[in-house]
C-alpha atoms as a PDB file:
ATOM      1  CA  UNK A   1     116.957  55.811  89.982  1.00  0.00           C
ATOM      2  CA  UNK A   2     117.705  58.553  92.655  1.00  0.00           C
ATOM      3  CA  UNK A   3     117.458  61.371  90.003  1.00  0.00           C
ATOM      4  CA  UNK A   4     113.590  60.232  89.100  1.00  0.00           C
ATOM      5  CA  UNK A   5     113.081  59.544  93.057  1.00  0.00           C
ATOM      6  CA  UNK A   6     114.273  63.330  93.633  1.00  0.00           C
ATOM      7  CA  UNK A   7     112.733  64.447  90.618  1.00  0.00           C
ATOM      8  CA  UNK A   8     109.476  62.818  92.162  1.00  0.00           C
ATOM      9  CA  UNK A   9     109.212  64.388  95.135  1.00  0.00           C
ATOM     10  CA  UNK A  10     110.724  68.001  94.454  1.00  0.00           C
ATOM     11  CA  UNK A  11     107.305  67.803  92.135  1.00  0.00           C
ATOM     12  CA  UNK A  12     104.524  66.296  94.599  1.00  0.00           C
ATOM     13  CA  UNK A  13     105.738  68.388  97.324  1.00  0.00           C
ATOM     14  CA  UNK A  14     104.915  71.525  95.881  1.00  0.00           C
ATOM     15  CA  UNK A  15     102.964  72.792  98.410  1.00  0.00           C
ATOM     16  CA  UNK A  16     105.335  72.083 100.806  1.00  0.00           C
ATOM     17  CA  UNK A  17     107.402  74.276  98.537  1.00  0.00           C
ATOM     18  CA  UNK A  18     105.525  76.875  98.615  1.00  0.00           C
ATOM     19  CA  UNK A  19     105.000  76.999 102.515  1.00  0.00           C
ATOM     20  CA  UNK A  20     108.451  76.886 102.769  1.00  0.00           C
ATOM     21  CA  UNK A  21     108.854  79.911 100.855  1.00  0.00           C
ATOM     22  CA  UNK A  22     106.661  81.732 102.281  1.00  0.00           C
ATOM     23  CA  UNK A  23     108.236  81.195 105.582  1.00  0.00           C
ATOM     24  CA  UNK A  24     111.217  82.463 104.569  1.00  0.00           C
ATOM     25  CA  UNK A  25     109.505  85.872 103.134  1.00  0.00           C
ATOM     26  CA  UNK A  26     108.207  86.333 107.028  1.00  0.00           C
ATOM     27  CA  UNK A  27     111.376  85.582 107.947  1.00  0.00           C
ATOM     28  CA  UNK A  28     113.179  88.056 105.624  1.00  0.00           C
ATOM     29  CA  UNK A  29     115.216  85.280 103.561  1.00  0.00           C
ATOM     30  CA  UNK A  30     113.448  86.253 101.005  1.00  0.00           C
ATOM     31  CA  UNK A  31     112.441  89.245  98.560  1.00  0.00           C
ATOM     32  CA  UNK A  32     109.076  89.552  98.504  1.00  0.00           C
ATOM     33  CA  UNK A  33     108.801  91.865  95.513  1.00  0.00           C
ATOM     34  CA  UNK A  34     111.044  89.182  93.460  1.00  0.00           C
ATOM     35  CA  UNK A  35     109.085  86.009  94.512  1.00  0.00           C
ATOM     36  CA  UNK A  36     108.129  85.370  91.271  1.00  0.00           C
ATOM     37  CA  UNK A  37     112.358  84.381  90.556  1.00  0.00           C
ATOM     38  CA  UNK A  38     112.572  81.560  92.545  1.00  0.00           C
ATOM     39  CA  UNK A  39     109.208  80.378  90.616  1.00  0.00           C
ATOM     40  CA  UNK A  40     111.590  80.253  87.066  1.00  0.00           C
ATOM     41  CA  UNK A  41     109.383  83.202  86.367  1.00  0.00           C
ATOM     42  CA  UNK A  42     111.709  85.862  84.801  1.00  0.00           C
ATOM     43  CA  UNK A  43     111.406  89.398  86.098  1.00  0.00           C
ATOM     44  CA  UNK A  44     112.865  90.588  82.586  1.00  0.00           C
ATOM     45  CA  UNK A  45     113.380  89.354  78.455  1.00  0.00           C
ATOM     46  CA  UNK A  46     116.205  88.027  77.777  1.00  0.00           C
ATOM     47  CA  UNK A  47     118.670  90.384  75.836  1.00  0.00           C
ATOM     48  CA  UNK A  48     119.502  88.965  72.520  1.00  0.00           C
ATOM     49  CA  UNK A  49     123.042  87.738  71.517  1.00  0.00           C
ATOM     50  CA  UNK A  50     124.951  85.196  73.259  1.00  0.00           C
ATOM     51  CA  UNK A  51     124.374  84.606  77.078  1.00  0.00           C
ATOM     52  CA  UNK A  52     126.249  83.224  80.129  1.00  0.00           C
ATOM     53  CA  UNK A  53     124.850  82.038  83.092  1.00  0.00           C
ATOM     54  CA  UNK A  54     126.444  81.622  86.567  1.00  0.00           C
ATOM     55  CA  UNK A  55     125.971  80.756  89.585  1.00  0.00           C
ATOM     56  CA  UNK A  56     126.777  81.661  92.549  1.00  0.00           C
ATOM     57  CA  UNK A  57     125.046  80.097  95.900  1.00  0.00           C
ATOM     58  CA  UNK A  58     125.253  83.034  98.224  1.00  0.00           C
ATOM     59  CA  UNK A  59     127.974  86.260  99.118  1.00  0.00           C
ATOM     60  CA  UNK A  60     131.027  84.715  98.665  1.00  0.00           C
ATOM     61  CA  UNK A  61     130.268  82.821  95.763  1.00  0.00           C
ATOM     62  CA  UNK A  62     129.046  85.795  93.963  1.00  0.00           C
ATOM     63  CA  UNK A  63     131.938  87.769  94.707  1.00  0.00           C
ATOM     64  CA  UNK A  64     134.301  85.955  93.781  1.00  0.00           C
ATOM     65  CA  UNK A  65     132.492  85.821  90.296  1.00  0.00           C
ATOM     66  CA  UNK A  66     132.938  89.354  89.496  1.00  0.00           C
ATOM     67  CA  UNK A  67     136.127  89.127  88.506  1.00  0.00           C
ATOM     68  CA  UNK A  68     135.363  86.349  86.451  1.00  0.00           C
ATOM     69  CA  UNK A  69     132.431  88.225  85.116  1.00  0.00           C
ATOM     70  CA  UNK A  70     134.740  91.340  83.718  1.00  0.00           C
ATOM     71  CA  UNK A  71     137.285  88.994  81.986  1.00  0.00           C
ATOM     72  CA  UNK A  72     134.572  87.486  80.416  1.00  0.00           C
ATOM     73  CA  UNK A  73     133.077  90.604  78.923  1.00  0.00           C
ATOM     74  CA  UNK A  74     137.009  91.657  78.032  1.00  0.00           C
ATOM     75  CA  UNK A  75     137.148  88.362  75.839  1.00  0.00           C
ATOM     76  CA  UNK A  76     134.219  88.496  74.416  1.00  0.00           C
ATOM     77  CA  UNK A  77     133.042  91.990  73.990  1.00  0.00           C
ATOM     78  CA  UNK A  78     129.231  92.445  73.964  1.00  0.00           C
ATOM     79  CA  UNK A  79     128.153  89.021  75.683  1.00  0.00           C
ATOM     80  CA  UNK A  80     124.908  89.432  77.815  1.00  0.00           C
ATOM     81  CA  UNK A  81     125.822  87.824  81.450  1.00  0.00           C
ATOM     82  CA  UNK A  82     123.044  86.413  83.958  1.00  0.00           C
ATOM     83  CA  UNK A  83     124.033  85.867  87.695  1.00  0.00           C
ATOM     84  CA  UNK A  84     122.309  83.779  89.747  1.00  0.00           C
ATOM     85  CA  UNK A  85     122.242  83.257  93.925  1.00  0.00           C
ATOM     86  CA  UNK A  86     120.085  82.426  96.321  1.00  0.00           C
ATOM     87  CA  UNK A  87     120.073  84.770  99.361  1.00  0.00           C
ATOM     88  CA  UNK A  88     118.431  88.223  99.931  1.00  0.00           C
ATOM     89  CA  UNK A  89     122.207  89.213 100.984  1.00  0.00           C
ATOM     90  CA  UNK A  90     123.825  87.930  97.445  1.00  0.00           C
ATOM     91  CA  UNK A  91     121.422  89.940  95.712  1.00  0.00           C
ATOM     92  CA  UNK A  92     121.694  93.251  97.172  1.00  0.00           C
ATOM     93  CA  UNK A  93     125.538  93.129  96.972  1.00  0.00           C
ATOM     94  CA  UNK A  94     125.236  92.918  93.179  1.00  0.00           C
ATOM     95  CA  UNK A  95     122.955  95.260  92.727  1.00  0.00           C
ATOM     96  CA  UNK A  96     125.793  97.296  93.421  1.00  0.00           C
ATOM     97  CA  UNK A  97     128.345  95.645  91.957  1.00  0.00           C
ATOM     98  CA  UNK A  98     127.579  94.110  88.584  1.00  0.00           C
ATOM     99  CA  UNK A  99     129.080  96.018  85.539  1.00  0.00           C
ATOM    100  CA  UNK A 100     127.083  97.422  82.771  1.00  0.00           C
ATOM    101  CA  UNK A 101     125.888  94.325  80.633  1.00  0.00           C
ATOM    102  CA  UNK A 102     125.313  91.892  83.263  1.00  0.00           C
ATOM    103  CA  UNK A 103     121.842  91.314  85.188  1.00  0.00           C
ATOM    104  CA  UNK A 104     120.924  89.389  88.593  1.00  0.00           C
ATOM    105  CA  UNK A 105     118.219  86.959  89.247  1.00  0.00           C
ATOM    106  CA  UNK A 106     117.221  84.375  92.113  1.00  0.00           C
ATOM    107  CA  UNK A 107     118.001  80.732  91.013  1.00  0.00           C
ATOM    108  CA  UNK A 108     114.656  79.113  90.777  1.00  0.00           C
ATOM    109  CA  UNK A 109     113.935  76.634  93.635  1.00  0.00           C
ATOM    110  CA  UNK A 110     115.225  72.909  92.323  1.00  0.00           C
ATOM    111  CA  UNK A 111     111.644  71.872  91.350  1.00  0.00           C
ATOM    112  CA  UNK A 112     111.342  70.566  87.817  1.00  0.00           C
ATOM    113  CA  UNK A 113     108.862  72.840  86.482  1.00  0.00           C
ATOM    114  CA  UNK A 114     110.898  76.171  87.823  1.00  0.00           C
ATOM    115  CA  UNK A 115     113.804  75.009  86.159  1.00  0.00           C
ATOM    116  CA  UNK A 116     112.493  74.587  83.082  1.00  0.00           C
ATOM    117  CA  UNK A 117     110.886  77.906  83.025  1.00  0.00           C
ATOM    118  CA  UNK A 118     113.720  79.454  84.149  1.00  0.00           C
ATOM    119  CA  UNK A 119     115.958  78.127  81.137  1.00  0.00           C
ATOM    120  CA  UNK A 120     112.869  78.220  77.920  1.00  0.00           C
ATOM    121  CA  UNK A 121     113.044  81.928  79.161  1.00  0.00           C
ATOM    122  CA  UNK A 122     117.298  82.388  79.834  1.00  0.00           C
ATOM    123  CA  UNK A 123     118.652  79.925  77.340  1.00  0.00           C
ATOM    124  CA  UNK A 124     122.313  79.996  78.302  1.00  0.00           C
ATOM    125  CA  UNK A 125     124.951  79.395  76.162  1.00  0.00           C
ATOM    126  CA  UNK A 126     126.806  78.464  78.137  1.00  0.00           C
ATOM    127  CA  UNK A 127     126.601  77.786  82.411  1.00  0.00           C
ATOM    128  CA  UNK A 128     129.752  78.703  85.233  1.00  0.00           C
ATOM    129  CA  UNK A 129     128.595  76.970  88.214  1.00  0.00           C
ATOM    130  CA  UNK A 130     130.478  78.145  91.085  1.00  0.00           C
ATOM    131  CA  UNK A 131     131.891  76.024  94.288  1.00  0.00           C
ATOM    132  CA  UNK A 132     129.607  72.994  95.265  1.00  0.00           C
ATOM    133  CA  UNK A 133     126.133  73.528  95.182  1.00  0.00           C
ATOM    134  CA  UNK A 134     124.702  70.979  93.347  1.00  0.00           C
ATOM    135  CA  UNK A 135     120.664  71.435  92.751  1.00  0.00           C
ATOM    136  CA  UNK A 136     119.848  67.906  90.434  1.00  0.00           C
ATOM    137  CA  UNK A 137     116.722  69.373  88.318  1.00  0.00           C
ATOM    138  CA  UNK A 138     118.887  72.319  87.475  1.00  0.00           C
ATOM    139  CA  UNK A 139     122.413  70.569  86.581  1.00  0.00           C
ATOM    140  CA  UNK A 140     120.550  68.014  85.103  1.00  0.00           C
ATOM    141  CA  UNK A 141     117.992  69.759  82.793  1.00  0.00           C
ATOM    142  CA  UNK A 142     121.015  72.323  82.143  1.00  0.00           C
ATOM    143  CA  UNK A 143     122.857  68.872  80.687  1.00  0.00           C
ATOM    144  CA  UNK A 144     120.105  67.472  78.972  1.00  0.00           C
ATOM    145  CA  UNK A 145     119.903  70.645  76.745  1.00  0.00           C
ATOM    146  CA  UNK A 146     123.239  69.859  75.679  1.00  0.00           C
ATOM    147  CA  UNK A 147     124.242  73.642  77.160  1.00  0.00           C
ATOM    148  CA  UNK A 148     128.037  73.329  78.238  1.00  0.00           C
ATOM    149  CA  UNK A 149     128.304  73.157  82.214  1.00  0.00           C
ATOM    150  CA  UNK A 150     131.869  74.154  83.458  1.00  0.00           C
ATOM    151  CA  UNK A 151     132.211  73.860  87.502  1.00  0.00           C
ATOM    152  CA  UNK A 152     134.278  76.724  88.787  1.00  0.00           C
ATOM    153  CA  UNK A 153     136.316  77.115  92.256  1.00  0.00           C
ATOM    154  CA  UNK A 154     134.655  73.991  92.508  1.00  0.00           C
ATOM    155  CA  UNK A 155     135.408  72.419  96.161  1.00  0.00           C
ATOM    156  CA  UNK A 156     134.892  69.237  97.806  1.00  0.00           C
ATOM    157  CA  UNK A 157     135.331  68.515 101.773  1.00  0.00           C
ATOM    158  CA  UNK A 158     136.895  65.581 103.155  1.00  0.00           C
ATOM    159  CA  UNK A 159     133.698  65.615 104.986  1.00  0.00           C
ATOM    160  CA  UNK A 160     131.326  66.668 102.050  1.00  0.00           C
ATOM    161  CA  UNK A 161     133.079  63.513 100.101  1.00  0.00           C
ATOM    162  CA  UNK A 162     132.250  61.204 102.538  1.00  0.00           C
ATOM    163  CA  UNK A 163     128.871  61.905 102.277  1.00  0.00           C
ATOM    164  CA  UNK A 164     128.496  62.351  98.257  1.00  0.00           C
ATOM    165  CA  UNK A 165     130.340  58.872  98.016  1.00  0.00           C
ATOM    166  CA  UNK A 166     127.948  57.014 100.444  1.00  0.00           C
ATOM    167  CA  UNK A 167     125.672  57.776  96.847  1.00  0.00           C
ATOM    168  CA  UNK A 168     128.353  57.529  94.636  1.00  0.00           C
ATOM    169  CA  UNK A 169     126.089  56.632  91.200  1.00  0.00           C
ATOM    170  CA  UNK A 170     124.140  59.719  92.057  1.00  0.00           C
ATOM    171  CA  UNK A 171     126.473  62.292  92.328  1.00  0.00           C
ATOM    172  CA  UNK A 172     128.903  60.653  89.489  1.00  0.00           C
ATOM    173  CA  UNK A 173     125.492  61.131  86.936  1.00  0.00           C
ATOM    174  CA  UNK A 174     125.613  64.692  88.464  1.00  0.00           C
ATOM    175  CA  UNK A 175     129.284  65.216  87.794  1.00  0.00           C
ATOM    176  CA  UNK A 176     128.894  63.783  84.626  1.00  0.00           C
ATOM    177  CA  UNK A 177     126.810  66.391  83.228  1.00  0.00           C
ATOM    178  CA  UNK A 178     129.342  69.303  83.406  1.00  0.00           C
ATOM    179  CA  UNK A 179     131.879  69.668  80.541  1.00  0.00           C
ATOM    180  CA  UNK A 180     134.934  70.498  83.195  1.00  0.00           C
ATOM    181  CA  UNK A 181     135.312  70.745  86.838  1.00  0.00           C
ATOM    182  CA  UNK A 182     138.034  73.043  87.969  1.00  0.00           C
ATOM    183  CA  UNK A 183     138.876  72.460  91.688  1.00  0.00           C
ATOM    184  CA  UNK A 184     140.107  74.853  93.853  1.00  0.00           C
ATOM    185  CA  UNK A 185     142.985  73.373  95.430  1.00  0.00           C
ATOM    186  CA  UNK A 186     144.076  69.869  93.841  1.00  0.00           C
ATOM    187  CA  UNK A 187     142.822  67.599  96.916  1.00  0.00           C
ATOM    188  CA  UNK A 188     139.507  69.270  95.422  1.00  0.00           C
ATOM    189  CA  UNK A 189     140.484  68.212  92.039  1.00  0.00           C
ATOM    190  CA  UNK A 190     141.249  64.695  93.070  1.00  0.00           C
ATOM    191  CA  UNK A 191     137.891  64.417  95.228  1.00  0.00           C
ATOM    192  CA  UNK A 192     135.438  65.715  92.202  1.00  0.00           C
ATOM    193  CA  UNK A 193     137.447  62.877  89.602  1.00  0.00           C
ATOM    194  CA  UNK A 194     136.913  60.520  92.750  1.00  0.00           C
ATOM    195  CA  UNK A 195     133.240  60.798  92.674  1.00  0.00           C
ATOM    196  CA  UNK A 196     132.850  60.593  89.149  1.00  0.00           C
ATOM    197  CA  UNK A 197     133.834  64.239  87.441  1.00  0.00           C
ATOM    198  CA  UNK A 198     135.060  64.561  83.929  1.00  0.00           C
ATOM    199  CA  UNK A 199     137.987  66.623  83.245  1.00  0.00           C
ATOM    200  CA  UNK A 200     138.738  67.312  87.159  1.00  0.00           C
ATOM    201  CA  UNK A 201     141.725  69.219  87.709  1.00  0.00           C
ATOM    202  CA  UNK A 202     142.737  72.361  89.928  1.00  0.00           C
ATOM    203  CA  UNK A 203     143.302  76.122  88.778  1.00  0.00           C
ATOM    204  CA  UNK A 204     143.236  77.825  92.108  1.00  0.00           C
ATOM    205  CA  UNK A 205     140.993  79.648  94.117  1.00  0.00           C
ATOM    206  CA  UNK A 206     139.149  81.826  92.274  1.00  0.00           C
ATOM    207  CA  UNK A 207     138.858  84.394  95.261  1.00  0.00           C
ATOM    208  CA  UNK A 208     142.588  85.050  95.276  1.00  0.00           C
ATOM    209  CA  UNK A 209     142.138  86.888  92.275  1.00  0.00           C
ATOM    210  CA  UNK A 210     138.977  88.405  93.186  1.00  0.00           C
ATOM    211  CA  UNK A 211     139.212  92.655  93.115  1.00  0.00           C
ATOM    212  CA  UNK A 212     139.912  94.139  96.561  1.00  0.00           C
ATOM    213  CA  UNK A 213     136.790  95.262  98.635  1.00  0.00           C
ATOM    214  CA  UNK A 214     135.403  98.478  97.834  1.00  0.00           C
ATOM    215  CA  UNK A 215     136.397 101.448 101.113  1.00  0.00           C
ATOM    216  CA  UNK A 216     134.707 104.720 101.730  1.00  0.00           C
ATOM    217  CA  UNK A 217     137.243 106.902 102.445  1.00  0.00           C
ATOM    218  CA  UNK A 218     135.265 109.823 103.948  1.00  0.00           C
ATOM    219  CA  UNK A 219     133.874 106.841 106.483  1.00  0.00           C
ATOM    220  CA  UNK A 220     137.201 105.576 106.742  1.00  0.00           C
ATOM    221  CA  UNK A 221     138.265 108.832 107.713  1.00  0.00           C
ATOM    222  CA  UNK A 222     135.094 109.366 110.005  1.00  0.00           C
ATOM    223  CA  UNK A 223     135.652 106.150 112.249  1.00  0.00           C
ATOM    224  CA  UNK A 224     139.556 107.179 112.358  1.00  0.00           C
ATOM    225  CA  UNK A 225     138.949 110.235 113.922  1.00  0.00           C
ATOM    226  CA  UNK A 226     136.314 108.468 116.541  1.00  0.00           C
ATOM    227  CA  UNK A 227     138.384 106.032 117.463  1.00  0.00           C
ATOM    228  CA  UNK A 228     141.699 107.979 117.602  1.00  0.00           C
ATOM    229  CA  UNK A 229     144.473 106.601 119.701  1.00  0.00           C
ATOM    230  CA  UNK A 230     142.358 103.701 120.725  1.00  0.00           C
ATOM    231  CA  UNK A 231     143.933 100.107 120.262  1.00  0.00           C
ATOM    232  CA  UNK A 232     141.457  97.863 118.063  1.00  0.00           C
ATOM    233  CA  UNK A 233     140.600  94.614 116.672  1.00  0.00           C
ATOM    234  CA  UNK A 234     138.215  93.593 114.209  1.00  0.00           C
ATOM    235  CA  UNK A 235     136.181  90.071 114.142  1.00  0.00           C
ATOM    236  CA  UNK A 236     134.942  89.901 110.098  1.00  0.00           C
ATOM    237  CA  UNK A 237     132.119  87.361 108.872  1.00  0.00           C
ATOM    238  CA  UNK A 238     131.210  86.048 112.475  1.00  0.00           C
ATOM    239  CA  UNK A 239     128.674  83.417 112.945  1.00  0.00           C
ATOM    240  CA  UNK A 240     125.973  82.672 116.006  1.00  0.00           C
ATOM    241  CA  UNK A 241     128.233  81.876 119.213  1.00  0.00           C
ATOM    242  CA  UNK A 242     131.295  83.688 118.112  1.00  0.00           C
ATOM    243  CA  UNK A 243     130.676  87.142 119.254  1.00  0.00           C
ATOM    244  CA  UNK A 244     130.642  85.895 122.758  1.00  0.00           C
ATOM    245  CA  UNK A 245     133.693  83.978 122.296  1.00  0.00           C
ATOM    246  CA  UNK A 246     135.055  88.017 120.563  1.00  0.00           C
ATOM    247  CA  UNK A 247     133.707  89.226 123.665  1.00  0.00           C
ATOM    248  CA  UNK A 248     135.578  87.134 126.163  1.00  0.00           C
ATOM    249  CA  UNK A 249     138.513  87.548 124.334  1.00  0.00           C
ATOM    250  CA  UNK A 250     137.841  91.161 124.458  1.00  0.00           C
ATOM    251  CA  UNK A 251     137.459  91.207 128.306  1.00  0.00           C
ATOM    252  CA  UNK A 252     140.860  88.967 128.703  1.00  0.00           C
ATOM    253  CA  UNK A 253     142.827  91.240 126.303  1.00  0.00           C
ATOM    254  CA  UNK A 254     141.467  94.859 128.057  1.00  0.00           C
ATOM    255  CA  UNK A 255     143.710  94.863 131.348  1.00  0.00           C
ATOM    256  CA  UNK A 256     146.497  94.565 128.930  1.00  0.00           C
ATOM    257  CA  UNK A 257     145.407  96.999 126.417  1.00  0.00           C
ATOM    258  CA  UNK A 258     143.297  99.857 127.889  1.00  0.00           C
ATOM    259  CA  UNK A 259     140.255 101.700 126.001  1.00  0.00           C
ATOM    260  CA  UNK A 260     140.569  98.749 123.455  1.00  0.00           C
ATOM    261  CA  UNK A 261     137.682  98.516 120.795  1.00  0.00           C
ATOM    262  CA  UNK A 262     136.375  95.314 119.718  1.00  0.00           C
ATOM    263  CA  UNK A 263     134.761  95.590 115.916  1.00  0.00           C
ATOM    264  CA  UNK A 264     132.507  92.772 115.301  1.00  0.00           C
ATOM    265  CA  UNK A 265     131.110  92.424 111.525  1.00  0.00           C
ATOM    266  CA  UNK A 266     128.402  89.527 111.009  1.00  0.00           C
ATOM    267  CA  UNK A 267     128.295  86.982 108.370  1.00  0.00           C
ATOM    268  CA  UNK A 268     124.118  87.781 108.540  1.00  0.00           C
ATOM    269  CA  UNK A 269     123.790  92.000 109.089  1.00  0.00           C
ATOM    270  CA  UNK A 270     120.490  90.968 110.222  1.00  0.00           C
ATOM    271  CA  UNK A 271     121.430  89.284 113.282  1.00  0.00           C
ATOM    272  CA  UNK A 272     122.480  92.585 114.729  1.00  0.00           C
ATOM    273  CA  UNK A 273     120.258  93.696 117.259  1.00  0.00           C
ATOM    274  CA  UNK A 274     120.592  89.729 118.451  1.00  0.00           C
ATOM    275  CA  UNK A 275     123.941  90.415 119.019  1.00  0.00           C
ATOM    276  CA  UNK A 276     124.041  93.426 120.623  1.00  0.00           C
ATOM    277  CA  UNK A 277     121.413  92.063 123.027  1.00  0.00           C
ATOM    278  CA  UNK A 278     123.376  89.242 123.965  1.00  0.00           C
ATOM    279  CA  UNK A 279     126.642  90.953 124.397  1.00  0.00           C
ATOM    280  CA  UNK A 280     125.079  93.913 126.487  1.00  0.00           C
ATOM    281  CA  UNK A 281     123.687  91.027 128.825  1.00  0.00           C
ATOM    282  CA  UNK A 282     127.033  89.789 129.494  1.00  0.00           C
ATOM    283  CA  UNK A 283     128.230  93.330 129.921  1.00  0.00           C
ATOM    284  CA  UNK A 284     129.378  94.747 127.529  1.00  0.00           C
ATOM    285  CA  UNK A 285     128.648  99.049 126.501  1.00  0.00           C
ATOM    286  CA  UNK A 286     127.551  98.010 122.580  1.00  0.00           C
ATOM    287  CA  UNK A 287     127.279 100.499 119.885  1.00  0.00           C
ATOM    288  CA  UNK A 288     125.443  99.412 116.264  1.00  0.00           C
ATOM    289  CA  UNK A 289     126.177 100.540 113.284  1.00  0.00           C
ATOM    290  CA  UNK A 290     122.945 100.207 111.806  1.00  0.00           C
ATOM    291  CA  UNK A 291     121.357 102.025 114.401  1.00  0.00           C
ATOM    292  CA  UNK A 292     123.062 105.360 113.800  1.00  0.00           C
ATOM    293  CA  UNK A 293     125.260 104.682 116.812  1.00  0.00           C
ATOM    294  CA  UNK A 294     128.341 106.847 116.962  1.00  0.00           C
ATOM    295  CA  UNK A 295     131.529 105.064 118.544  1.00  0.00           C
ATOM    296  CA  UNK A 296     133.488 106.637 121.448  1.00  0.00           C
ATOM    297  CA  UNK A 297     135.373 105.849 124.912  1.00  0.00           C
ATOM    298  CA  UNK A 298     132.127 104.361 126.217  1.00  0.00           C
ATOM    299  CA  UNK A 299     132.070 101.598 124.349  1.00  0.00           C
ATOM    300  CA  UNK A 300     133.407  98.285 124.201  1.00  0.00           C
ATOM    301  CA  UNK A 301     131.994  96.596 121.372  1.00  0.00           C
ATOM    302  CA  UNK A 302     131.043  98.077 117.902  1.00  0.00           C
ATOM    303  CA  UNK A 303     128.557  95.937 115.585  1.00  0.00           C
ATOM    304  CA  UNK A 304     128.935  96.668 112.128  1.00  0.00           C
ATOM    305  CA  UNK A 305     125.086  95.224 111.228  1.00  0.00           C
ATOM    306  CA  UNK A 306     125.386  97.032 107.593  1.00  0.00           C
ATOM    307  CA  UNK A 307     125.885  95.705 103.959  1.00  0.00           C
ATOM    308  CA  UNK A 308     129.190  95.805 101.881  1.00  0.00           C
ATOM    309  CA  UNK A 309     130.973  97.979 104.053  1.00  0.00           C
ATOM    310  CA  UNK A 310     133.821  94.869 105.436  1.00  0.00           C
ATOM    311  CA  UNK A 311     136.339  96.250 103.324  1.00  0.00           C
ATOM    312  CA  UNK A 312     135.758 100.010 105.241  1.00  0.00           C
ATOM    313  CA  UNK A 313     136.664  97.947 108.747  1.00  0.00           C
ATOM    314  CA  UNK A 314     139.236  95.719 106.800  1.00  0.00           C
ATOM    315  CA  UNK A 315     141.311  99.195 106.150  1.00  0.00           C
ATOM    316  CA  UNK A 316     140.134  99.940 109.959  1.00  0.00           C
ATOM    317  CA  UNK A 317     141.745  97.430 111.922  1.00  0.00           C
ATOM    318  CA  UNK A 318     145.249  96.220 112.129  1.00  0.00           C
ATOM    319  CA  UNK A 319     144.387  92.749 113.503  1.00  0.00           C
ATOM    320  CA  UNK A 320     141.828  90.928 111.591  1.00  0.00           C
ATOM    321  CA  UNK A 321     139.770  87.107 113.157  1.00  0.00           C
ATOM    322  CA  UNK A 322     137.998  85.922 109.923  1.00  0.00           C
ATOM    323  CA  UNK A 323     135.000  83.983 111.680  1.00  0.00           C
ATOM    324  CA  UNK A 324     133.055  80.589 110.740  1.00  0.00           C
ATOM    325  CA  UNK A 325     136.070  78.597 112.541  1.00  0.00           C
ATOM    326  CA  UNK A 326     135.327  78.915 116.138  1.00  0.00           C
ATOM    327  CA  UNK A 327     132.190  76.509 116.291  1.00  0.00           C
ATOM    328  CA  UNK A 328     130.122  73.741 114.793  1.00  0.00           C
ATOM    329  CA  UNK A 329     129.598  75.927 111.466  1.00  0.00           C
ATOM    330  CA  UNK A 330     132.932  76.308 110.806  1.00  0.00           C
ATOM    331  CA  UNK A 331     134.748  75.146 107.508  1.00  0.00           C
END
């Protein structure tokens, strides 16, 4: 009943779709020049042989499928891989990343008529849906074309269970349409055969295995020399609120520890300039990466506003804050 309801209005609101969409292209959540993707419209054939599909929702998700990705092509030497995310962020990361034999696309928005573009074109032999992003049309349509659905690092909230079981015959059809459901810890495990998931049971966290973050050594090198002698700290994957919180902790911690740097990497590059706005309002002597800015004794605060360069400040600092766990986004 929910399933048709959904189905129903994902396809009568299409041009609410589509305005949505296109506010995210002015917004810069989207790539323009790949539009077309998150339409099911493929932006290349499909390689012939045997395929595997996964799917990642957004950075992390994708990243820790590329470990995955190369065991796969170890066992099974020559099989065509096809990644899928959903952020401008995900994509650009791979683009960089993926090994020889595997491609990147945008996962079609969860509209009936996308998804079943998207798989007449990709056919899948097989699907590895990471963590807990569950679009109906696609898991659904995926099922009813009998193509094996495996749920990976799958993970389930205390919180996020709470609110699946409020719909409990829903989500269980949902669940019910993958093959296996590997949780990442086994409260997850326990959760996922709670609301309905075949086969439930944990493996671990698929990001403890993933391969360590790529470092530049000549940059490594470069930011030793310009911040020689200088005690510093780094704050990795913040989100909106907790730079100010780095920053107060900064100001509390410089008496203490003179000439200290504080290294602040964003979950969102793009919210950069937004954060070294804010900070220098409070007081702070910023310096941005992005903006060609080069770090010394004037500075308090150093943005690092640039893409897949965390493992570069990970080798940086001696103290690490991973963020989302200071405020209301944090998990």
């Amino acid at each position: 009943m929910m399933l048709g309801l959904y189905r129903a209005i994902t396809t009568l609101g299409s041009p609410l779709i589509q305005a949505y969409l296109g506010r995210r292209i002015k917004a810069g959540k989207e790539d323009p020049a790949r539009f077309g993707e998150r339409l099911g419209i493929p932006a290349m054939p499909r390689p012939e042989g045997h395929l595997i599909w996964l799917h990642g929702a957004s950075v992390g998700e994708a990243m820790s499928l590329l470990t995955l990705i190369r065991r796969l092509q170890d066992a099974v030497p020559g099989i065509n891989i096809l990644v899928t995310t959903g952020t401008v962020t995900s994509a650009r990361m791979l683009a960089d990343r993926l090994p020889k034999g595997a491609v990147h696309q945008f996962v079609p928005v969860d509209r009936i008529a996308y998804v079943r573009r998207f798989l007449d074109h990709w056919k899948p032999d097989l699907t590895l849906w990471a963590e807990s992003e569950f679009w109906p049309n696609l898991i659904s349509e995926t099922a009813a074309r009998e193509i094996p659905l495996v749920l990976v690092n799958g993970r389930i909230s205390p919180r996020s269970f709470k609110g699946w079981s409020r719909v409990h015959g829903f989500i269980s059809r949902l669940l019910g349409g993958f093959t296996l459901c590997l949780g990442q810890t086994e409260g997850d495990a326990e959760r996922l055969r709670a609301l309905g998931a075949p086969s439930a049971r944990s493996v671990g966290n698929l990001k403890f295995a993933a391969e360590p973050l790529p470092v530049d050594t000549d940059q490594l090198d470069r930011l030793r020399g310009e911040t020689a002698n200088r005690p510093l700290w780094l704050a990795a994957s913040t989100w909106a609120g907790e730079e100010e919180i780095a920053w107060r902790v900064h100001r509390d911690l410089s008496a203490g520890h003179p000439g200290l740097l504080t290294v602040i990497v964003p979950r969102h590059p793009n919210r950069g300039s937004e954060i070294a706005q804010a900070l220098t309002s409070e007081g702070a002597r910023v310096a941005r990466r992005a903006a060609g800015d080069v770090v010394d004794d004037r500075h308090d605060i150093y943005v690092a506003d640039t893409m897949g360069e965390l493992g570069l400040f990970f080798s940086l600092a001696p103290v690490v804050f991973m963020g989302k766990s200071l405020t209301a986004e944090g998990g």
